[in-house]
PDB file of N, CA and C in Angstrom:
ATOM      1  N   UNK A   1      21.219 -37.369 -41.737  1.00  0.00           N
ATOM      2  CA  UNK A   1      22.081 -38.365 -42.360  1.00  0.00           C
ATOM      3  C   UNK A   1      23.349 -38.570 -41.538  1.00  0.00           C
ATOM      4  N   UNK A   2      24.008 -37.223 -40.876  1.00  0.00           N
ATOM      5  CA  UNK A   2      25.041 -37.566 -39.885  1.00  0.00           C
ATOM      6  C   UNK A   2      24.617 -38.204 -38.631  1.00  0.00           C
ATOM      7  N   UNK A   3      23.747 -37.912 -38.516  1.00  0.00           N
ATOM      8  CA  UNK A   3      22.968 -39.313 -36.963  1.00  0.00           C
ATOM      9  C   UNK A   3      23.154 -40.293 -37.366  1.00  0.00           C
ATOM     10  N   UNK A   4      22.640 -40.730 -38.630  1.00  0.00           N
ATOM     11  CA  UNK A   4      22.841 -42.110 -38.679  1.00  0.00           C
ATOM     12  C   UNK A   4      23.941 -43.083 -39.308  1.00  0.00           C
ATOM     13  N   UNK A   5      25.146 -41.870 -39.718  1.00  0.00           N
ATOM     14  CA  UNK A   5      26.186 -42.434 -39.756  1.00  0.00           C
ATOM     15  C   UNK A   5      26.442 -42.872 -37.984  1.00  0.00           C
ATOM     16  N   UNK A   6      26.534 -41.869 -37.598  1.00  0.00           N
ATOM     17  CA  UNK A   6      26.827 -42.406 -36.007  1.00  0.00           C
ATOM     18  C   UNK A   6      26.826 -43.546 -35.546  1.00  0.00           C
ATOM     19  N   UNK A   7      25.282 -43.527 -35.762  1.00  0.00           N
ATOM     20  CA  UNK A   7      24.743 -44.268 -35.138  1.00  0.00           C
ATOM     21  C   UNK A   7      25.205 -45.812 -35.209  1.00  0.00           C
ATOM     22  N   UNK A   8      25.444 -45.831 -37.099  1.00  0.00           N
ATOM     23  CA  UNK A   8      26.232 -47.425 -37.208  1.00  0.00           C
ATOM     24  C   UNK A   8      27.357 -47.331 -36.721  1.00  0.00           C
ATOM     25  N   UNK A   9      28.006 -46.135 -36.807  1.00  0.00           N
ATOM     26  CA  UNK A   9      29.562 -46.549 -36.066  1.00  0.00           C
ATOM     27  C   UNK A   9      29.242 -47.120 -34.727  1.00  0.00           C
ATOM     28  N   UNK A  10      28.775 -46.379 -33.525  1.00  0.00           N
ATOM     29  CA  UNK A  10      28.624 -46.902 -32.084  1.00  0.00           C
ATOM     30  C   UNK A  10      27.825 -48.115 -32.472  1.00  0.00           C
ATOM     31  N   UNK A  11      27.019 -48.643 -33.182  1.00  0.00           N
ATOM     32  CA  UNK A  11      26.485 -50.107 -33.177  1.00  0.00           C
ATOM     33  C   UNK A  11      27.676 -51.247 -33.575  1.00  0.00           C
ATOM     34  N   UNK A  12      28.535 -50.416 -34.587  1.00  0.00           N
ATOM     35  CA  UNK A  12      29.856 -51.482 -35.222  1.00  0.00           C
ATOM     36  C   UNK A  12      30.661 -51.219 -33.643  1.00  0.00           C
ATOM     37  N   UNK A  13      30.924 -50.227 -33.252  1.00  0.00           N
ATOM     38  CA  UNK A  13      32.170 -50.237 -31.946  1.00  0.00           C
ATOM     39  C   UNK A  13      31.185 -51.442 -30.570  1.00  0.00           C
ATOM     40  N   UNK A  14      29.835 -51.652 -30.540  1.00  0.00           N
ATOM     41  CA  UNK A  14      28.845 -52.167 -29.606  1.00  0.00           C
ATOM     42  C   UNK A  14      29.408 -53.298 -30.226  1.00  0.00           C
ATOM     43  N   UNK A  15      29.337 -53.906 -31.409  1.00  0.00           N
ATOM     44  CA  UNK A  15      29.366 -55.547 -31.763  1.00  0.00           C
ATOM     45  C   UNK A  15      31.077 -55.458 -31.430  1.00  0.00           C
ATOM     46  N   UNK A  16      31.971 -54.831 -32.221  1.00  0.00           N
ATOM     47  CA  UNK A  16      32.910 -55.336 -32.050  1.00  0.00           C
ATOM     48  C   UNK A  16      33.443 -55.726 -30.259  1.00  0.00           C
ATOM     49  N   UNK A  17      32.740 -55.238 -29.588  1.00  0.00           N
ATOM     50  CA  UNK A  17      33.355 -55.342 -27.979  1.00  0.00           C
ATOM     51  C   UNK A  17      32.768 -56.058 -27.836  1.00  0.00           C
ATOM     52  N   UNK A  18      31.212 -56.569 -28.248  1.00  0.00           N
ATOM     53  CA  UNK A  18      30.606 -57.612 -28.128  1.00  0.00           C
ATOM     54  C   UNK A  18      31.816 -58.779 -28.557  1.00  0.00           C
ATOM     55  N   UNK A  19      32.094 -58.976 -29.865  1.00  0.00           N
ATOM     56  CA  UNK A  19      33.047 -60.381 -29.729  1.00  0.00           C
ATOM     57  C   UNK A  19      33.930 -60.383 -29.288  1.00  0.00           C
ATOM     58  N   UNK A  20      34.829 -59.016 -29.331  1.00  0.00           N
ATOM     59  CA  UNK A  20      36.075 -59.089 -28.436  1.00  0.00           C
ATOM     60  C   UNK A  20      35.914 -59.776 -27.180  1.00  0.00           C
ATOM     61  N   UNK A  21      34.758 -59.321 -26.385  1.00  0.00           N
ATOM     62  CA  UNK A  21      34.384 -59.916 -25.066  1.00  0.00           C
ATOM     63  C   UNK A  21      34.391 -61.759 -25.152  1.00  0.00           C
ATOM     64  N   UNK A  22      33.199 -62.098 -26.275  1.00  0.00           N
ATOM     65  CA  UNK A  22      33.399 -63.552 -26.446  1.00  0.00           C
ATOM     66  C   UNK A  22      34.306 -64.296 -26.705  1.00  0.00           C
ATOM     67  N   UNK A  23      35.129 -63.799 -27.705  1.00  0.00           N
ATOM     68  CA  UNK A  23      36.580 -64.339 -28.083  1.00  0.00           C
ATOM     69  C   UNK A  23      37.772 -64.186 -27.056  1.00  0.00           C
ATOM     70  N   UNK A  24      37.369 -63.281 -25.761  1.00  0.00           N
ATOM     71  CA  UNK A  24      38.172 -63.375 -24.671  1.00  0.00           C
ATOM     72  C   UNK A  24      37.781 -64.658 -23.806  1.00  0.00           C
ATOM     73  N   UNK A  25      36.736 -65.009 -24.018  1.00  0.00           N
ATOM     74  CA  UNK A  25      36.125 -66.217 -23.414  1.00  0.00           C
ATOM     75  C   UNK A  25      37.032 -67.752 -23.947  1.00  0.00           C
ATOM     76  N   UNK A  26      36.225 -67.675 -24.976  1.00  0.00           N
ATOM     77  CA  UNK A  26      37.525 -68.507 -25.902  1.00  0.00           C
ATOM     78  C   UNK A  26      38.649 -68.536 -25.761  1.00  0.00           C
ATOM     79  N   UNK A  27      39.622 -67.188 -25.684  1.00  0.00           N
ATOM     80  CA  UNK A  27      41.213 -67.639 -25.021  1.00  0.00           C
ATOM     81  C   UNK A  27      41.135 -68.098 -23.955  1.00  0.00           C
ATOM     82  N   UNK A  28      40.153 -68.131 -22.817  1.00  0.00           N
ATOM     83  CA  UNK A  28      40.823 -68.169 -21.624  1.00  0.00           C
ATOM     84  C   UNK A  28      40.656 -70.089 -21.179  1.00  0.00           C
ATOM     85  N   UNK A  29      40.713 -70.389 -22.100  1.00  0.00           N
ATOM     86  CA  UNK A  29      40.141 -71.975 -22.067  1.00  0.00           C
ATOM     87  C   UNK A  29      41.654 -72.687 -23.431  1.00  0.00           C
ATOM     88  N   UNK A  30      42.686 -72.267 -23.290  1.00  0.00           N
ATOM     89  CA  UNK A  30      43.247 -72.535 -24.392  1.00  0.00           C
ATOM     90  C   UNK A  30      43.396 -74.200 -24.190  1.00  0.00           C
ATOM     91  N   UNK A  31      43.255 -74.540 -23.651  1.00  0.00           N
ATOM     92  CA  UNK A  31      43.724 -76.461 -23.327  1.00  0.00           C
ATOM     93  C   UNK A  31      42.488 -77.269 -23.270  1.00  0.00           C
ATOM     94  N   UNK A  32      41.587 -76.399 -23.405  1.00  0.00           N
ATOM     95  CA  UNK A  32      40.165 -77.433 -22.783  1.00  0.00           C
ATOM     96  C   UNK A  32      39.044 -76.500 -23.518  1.00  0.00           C
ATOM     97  N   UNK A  33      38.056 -77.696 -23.408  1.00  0.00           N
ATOM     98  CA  UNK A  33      36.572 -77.069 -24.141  1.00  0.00           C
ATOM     99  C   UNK A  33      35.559 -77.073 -22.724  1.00  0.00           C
ATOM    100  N   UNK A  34      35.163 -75.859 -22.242  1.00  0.00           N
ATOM    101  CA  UNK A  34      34.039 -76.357 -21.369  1.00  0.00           C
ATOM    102  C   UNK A  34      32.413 -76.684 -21.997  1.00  0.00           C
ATOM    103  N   UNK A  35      31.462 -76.754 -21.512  1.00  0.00           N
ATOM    104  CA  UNK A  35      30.552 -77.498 -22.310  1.00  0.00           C
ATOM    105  C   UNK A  35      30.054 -75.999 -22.950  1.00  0.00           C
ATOM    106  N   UNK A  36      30.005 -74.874 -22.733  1.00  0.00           N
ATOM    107  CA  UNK A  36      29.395 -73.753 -22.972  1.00  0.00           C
ATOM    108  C   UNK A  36      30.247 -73.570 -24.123  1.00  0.00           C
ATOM    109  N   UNK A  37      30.895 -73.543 -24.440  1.00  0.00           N
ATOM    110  CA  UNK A  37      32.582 -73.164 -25.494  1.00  0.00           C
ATOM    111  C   UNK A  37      32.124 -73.268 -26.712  1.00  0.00           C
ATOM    112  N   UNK A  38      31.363 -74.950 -27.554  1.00  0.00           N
ATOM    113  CA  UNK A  38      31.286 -74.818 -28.821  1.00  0.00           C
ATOM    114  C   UNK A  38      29.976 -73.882 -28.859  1.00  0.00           C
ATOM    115  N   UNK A  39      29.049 -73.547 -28.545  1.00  0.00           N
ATOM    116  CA  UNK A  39      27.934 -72.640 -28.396  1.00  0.00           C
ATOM    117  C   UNK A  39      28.682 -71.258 -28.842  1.00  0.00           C
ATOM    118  N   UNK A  40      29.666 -70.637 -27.867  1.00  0.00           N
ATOM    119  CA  UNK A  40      29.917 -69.774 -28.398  1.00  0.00           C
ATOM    120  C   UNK A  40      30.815 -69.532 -29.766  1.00  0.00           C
ATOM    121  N   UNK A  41      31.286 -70.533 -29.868  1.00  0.00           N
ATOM    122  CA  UNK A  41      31.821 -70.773 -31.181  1.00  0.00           C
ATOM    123  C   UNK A  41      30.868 -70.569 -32.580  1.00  0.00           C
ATOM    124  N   UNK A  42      29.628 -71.338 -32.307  1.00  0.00           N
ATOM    125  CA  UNK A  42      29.088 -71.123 -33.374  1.00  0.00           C
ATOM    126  C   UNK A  42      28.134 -69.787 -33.517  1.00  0.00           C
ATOM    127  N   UNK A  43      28.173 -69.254 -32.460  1.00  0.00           N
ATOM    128  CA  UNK A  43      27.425 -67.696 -32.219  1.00  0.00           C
ATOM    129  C   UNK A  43      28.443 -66.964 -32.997  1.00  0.00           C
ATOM    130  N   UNK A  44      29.908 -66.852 -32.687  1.00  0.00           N
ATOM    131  CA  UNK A  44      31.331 -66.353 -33.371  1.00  0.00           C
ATOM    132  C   UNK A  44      31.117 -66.371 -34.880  1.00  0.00           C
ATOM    133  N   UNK A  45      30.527 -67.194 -35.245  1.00  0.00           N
ATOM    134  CA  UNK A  45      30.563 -67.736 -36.622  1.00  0.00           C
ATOM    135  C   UNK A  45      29.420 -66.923 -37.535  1.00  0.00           C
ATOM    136  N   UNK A  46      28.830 -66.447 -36.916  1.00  0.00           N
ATOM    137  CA  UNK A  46      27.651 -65.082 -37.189  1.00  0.00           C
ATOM    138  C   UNK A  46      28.618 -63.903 -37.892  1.00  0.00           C
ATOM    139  N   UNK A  47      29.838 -63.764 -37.384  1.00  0.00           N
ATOM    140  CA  UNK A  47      30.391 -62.789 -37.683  1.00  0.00           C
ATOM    141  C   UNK A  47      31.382 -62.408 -38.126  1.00  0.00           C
ATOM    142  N   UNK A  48      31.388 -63.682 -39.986  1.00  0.00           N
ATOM    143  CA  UNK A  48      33.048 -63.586 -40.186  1.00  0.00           C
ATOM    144  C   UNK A  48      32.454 -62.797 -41.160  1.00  0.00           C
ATOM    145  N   UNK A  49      31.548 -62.182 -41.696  1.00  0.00           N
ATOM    146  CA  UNK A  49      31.178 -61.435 -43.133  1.00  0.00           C
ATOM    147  C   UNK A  49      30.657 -60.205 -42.543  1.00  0.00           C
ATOM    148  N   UNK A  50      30.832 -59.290 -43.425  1.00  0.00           N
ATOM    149  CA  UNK A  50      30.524 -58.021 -42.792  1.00  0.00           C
ATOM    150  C   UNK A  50      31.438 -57.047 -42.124  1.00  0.00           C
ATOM    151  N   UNK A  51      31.579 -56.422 -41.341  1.00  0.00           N
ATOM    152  CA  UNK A  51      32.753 -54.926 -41.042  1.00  0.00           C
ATOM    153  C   UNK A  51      34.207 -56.367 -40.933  1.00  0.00           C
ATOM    154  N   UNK A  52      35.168 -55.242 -41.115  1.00  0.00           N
ATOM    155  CA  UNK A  52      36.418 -56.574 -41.321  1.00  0.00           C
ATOM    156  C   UNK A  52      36.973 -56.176 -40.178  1.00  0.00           C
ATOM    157  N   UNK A  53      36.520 -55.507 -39.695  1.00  0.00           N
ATOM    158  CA  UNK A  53      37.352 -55.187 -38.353  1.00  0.00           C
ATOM    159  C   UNK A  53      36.976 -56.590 -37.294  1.00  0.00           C
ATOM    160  N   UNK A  54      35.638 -56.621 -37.517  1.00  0.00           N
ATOM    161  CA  UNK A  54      35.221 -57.320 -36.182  1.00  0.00           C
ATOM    162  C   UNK A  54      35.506 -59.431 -36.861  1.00  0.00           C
ATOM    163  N   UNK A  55      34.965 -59.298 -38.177  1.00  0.00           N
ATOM    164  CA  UNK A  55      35.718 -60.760 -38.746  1.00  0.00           C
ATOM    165  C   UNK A  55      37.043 -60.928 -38.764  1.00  0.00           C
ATOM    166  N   UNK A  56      37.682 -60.250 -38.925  1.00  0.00           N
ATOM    167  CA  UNK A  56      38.976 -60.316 -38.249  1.00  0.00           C
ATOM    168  C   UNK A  56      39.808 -60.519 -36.859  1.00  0.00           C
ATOM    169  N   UNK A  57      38.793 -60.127 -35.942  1.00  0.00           N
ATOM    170  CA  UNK A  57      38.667 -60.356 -34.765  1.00  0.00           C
ATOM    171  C   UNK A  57      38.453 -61.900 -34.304  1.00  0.00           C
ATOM    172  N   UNK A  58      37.276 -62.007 -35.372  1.00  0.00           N
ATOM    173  CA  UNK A  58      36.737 -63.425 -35.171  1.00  0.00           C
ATOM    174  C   UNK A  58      37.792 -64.646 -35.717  1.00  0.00           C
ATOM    175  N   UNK A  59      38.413 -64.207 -36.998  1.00  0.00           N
ATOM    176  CA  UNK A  59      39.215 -65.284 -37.567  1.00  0.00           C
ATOM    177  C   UNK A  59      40.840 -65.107 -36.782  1.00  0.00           C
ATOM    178  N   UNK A  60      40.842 -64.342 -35.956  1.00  0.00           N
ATOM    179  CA  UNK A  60      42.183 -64.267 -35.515  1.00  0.00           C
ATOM    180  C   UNK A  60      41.566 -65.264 -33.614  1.00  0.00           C
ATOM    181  N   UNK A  61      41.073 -64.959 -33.777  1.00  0.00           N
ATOM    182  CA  UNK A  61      40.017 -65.764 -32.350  1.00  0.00           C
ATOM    183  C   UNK A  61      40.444 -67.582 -32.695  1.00  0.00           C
ATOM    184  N   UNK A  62      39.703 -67.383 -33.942  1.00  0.00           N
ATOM    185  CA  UNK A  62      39.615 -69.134 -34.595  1.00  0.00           C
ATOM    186  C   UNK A  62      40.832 -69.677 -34.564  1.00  0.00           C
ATOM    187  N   UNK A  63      41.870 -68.715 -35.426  1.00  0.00           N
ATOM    188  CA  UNK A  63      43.331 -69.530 -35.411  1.00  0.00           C
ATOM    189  C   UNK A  63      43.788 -69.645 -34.278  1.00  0.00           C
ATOM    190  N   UNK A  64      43.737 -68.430 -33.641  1.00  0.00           N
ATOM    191  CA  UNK A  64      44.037 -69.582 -32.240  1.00  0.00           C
ATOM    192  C   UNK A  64      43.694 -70.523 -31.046  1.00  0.00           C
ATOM    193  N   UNK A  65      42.075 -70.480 -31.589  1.00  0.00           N
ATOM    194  CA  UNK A  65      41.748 -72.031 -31.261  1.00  0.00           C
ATOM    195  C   UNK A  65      42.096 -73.344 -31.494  1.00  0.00           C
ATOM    196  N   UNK A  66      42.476 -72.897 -32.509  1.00  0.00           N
ATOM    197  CA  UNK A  66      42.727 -74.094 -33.550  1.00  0.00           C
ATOM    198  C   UNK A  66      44.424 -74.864 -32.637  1.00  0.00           C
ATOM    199  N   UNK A  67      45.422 -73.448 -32.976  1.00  0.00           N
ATOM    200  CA  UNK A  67      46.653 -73.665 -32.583  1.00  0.00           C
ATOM    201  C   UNK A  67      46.867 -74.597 -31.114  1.00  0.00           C
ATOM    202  N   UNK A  68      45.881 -73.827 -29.904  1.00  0.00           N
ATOM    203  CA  UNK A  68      45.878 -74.113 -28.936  1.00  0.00           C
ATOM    204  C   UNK A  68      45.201 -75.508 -28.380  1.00  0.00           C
ATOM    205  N   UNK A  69      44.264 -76.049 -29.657  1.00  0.00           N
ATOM    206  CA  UNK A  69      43.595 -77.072 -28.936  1.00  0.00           C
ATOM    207  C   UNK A  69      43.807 -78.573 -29.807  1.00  0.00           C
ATOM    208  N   UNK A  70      45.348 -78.113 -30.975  1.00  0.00           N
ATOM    209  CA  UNK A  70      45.024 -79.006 -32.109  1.00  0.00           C
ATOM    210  C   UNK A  70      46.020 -80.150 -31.192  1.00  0.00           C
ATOM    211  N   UNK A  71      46.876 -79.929 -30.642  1.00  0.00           N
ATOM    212  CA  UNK A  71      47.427 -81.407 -29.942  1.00  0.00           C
ATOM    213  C   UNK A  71      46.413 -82.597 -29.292  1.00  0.00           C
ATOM    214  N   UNK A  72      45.614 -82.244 -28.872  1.00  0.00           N
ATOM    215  CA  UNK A  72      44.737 -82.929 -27.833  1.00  0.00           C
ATOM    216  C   UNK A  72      43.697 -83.056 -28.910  1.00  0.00           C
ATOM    217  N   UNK A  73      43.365 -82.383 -29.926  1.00  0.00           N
ATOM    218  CA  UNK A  73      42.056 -82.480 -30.423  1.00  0.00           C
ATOM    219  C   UNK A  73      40.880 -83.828 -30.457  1.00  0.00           C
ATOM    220  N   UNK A  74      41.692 -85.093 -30.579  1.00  0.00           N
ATOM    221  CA  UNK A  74      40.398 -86.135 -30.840  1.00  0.00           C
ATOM    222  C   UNK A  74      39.678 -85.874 -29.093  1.00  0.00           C
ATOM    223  N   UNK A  75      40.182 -85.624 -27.927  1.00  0.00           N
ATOM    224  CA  UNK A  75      39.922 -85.441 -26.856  1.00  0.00           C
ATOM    225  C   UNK A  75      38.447 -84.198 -27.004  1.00  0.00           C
ATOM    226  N   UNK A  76      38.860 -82.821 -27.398  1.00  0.00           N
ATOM    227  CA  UNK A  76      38.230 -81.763 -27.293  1.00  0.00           C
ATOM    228  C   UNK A  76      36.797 -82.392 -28.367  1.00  0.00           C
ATOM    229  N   UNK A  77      37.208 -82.781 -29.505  1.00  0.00           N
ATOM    230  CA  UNK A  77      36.672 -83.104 -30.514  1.00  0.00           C
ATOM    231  C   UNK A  77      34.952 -83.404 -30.216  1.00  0.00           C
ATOM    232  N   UNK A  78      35.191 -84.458 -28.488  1.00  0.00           N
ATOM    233  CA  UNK A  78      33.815 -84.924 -28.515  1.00  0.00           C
ATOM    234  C   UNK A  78      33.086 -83.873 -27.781  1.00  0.00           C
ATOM    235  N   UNK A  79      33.767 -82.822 -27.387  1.00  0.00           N
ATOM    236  CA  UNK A  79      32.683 -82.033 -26.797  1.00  0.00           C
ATOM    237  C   UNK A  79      31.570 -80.870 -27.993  1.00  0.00           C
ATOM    238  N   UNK A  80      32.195 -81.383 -29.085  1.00  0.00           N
ATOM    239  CA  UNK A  80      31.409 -80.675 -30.307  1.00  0.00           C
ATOM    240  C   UNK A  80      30.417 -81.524 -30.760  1.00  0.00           C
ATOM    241  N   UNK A  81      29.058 -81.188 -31.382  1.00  0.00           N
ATOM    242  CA  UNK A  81      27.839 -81.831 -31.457  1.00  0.00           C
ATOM    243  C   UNK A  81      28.770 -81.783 -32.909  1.00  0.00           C
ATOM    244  N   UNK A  82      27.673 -82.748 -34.151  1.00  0.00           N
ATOM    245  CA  UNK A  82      28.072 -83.308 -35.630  1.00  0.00           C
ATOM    246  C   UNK A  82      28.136 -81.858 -36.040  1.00  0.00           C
ATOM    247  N   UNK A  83      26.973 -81.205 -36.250  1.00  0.00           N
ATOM    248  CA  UNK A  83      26.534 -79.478 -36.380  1.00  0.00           C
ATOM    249  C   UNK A  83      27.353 -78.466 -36.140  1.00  0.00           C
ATOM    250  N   UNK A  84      28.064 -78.442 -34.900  1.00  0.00           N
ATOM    251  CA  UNK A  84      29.352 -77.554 -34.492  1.00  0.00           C
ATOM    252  C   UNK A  84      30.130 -77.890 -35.130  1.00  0.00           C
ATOM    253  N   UNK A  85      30.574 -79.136 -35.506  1.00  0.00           N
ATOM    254  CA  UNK A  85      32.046 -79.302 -35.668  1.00  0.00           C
ATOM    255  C   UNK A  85      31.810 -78.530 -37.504  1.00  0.00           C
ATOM    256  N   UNK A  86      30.825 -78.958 -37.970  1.00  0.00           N
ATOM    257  CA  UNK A  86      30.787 -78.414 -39.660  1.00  0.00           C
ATOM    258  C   UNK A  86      30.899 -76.812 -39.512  1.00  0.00           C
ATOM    259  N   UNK A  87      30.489 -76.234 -38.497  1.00  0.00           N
ATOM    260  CA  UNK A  87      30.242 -74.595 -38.408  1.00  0.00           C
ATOM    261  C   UNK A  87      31.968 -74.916 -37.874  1.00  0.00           C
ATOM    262  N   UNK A  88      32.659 -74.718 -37.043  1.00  0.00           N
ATOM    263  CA  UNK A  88      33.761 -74.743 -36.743  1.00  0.00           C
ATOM    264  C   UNK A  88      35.006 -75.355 -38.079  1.00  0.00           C
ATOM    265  N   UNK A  89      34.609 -76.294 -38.447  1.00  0.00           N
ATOM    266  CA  UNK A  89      35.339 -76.628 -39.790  1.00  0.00           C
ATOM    267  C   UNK A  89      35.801 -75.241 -40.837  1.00  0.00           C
ATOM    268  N   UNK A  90      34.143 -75.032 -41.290  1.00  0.00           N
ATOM    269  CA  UNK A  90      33.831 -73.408 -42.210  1.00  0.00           C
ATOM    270  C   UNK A  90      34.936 -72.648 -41.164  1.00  0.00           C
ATOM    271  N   UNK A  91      34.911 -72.157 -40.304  1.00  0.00           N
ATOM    272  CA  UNK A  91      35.700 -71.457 -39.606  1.00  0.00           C
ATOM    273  C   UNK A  91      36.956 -71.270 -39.542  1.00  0.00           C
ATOM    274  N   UNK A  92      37.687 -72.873 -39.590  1.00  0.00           N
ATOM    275  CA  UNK A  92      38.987 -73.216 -39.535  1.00  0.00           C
ATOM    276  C   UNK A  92      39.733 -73.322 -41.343  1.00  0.00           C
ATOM    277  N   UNK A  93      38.955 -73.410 -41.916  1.00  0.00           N
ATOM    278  CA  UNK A  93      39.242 -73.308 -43.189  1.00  0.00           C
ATOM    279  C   UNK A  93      39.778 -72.323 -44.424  1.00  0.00           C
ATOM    280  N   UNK A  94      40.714 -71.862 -44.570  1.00  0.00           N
ATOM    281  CA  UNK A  94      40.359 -70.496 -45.274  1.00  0.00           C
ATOM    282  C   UNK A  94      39.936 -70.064 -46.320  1.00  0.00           C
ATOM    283  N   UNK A  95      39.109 -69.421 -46.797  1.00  0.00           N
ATOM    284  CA  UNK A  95      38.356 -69.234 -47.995  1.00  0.00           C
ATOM    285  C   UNK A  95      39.420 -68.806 -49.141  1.00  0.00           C
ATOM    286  N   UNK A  96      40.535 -69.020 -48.503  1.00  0.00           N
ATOM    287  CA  UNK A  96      41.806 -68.395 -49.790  1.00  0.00           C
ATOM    288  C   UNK A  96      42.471 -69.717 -50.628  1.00  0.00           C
ATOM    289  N   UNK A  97      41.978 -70.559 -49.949  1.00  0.00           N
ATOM    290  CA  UNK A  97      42.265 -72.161 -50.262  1.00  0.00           C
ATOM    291  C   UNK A  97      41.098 -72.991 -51.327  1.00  0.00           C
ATOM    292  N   UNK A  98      40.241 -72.364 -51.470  1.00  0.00           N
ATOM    293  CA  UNK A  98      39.598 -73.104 -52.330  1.00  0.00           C
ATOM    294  C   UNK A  98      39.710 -71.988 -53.733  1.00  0.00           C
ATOM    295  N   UNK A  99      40.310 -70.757 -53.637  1.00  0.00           N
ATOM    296  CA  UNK A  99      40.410 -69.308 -54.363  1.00  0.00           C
ATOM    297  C   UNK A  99      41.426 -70.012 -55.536  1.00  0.00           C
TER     298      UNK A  99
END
């Protein structure tokens, strides 16, 4: 039974570096969308439920997408398919607002 506590911890510490890594991707584009960008966005979006460490990661990722790309947005806007932008919406939204 102590193995497999372990075991989820190193799988939770594996995902969380997993998005940390992606959401480093995401900052490094703060002015611009490259075409790969909303893809990983909606992969991001896999992982706002569940350990709060790593959705937290993710929703602190989002806000500052949001912050960084909301001047220019009708610009960025078209590089999102109809589909992304609704997964990215859910994202940008906070669930404390409809509470």
């Amino acid at each position: 039974h102590v193995e497999s506590s372990q075991t989820d911890t190193k799988e939770i510490w594996i995902r969380h570096g997993a998005v940390k890594a992606l959401c480093s991707l995401v900052e490094c584009y703060p002015y611009s969308v490259p075409t790969w960008l909303p893809d990983i966005i909606v992969f991001l979006s896999n992982f706002t439920r569940g350990n709060v460490m790593i959705s937290n990661e993710v929703k602190r990722c989002m806000s500052n997408f949001k912050r960084t790309h909301l001047d220019s947005w009708e610009e960025h806007r078209r590089k999102f398919t109809e589909d992304q932008l609704v997964v990215l919406q859910d994202l940008l939204v906070s669930p404390n607002y409809y509470a």
